[in-house]
C-alpha atoms as a PDB file:
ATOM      1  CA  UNK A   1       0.000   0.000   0.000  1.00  0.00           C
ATOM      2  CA  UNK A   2       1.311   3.696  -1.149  1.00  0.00           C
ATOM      3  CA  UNK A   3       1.138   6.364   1.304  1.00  0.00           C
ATOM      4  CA  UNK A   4       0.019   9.621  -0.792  1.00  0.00           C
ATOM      5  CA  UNK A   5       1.542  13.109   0.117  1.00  0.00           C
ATOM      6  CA  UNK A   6      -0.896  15.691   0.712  1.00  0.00           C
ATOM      7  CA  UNK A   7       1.075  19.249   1.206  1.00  0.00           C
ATOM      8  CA  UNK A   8      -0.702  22.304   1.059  1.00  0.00           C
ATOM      9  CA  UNK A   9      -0.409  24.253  -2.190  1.00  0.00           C
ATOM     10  CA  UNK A  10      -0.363  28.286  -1.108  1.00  0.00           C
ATOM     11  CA  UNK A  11       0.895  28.958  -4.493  1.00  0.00           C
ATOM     12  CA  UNK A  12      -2.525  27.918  -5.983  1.00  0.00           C
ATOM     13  CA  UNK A  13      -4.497  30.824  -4.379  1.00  0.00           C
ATOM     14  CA  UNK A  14      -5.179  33.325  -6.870  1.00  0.00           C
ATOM     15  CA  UNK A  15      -3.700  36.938  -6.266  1.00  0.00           C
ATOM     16  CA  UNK A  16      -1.922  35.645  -3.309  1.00  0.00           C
ATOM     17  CA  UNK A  17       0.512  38.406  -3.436  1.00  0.00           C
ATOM     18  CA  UNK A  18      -1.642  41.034  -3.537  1.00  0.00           C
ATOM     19  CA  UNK A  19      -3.798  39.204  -0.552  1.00  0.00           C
ATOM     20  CA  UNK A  20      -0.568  38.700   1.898  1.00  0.00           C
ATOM     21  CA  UNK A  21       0.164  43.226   0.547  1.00  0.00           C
ATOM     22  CA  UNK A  22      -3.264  43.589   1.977  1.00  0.00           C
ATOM     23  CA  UNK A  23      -3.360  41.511   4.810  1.00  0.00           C
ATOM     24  CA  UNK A  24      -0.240  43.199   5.922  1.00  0.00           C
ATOM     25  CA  UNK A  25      -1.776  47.196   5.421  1.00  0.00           C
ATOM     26  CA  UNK A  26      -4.696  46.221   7.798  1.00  0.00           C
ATOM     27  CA  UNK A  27      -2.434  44.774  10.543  1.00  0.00           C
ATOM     28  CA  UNK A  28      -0.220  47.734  10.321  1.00  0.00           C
ATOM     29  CA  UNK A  29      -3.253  49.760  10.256  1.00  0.00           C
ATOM     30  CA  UNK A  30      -4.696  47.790  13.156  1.00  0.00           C
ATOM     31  CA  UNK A  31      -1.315  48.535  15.129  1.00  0.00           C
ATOM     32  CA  UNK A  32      -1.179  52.185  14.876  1.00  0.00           C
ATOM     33  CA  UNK A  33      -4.766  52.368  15.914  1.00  0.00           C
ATOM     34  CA  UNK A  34      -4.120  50.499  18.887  1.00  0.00           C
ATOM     35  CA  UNK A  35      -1.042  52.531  20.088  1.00  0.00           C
ATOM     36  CA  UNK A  36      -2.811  55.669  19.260  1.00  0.00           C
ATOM     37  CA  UNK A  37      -5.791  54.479  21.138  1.00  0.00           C
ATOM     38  CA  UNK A  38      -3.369  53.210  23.996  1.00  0.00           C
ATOM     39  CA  UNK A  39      -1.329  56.798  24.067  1.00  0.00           C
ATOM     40  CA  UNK A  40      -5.119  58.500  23.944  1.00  0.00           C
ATOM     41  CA  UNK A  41      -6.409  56.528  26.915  1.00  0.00           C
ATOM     42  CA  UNK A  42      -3.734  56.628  29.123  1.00  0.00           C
ATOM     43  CA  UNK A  43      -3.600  60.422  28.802  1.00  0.00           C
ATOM     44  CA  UNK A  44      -6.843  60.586  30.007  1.00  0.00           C
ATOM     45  CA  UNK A  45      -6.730  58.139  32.571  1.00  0.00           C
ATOM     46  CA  UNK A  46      -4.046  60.401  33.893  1.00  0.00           C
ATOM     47  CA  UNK A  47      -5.894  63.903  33.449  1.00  0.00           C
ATOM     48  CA  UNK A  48      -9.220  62.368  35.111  1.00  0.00           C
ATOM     49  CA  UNK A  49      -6.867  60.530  37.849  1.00  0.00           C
ATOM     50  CA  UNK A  50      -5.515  64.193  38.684  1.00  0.00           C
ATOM     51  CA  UNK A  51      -8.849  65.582  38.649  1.00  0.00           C
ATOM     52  CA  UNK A  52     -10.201  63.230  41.027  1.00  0.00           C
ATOM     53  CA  UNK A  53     -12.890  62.177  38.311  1.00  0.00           C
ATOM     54  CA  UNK A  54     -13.436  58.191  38.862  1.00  0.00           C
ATOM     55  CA  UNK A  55     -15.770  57.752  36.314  1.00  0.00           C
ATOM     56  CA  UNK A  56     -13.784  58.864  33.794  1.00  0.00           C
ATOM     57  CA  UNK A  57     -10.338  56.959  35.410  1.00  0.00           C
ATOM     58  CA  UNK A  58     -12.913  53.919  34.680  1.00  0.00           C
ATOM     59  CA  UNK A  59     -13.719  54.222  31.218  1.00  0.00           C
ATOM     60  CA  UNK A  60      -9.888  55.574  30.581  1.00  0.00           C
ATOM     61  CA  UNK A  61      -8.829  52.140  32.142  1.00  0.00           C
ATOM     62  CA  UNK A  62     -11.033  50.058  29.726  1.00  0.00           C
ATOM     63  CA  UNK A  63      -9.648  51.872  26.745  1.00  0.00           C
ATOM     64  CA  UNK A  64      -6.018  50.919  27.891  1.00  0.00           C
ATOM     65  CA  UNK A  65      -6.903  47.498  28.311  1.00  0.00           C
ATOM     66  CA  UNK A  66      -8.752  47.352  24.631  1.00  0.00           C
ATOM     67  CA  UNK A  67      -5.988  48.773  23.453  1.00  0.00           C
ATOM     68  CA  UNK A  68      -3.330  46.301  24.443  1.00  0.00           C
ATOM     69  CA  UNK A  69      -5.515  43.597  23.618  1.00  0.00           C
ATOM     70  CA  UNK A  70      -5.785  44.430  19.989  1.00  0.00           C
ATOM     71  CA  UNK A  71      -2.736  44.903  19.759  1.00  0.00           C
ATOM     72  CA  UNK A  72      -2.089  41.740  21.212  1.00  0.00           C
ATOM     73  CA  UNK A  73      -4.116  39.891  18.942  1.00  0.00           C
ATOM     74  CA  UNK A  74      -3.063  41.434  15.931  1.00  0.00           C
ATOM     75  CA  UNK A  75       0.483  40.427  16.977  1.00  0.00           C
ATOM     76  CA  UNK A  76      -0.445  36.985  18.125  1.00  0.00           C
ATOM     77  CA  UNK A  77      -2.437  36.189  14.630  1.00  0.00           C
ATOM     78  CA  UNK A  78       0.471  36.895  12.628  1.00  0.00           C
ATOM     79  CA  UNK A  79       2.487  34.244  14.958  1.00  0.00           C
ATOM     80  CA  UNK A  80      -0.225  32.284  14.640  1.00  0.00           C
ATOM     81  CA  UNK A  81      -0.660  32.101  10.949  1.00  0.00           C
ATOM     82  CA  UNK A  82       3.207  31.597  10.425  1.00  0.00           C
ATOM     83  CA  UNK A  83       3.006  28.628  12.837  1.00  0.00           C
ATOM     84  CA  UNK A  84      -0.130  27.121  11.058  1.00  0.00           C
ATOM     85  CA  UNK A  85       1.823  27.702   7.822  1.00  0.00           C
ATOM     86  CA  UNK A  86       5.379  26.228   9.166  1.00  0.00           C
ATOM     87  CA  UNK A  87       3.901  23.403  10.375  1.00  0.00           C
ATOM     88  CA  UNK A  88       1.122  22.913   7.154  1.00  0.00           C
ATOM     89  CA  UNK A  89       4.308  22.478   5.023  1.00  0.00           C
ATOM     90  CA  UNK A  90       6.091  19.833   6.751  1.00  0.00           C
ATOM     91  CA  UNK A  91       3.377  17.473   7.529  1.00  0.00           C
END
């Protein structure tokens, strides 16, 4: 009996170049958005902290947290997809 190879072929997708090009712009895009957001937020978490306005230290807080979690995940899919990818090729 003849064991059959079965490797992914990436090279088959159509436009693959110009889908990794894109793929790539909204990451970076997703990045800079989440350090803005995360410079943003902790500026006002600050400002309302000095102020003595809780509500506000609250909502700043949340915003930090969002911020470093999508950035987070936009850095952990990118490991993730070159792991699936790394280990799709030598199965």
């Amino acid at each position: 009996m003849a064991t059959a190879g079965v490797y992914p072929n990436i090279g088959a997708v159509g436009g693959q170049s110009t889908l990794i090009t894109i793929i790539g712009a909204l990451l970076t895009i997703t990045l800079i958005v989440a350090c803005l957001m995360l410079i943003i937020s902790a500026v006002a978490w600050a400002i309302a902290a000095a102020h003595g306005n809780y509500n506000t230290v609250a909502k700043a807080r949340t915003g930090v947290l969002v911020a470093v979690g999508a950035a987070a995940l936009a850095g952990a899919g990118v490991a993730w997809m070159n792991f699936l990818l790394h280990i799709g090729s030598t199965l």
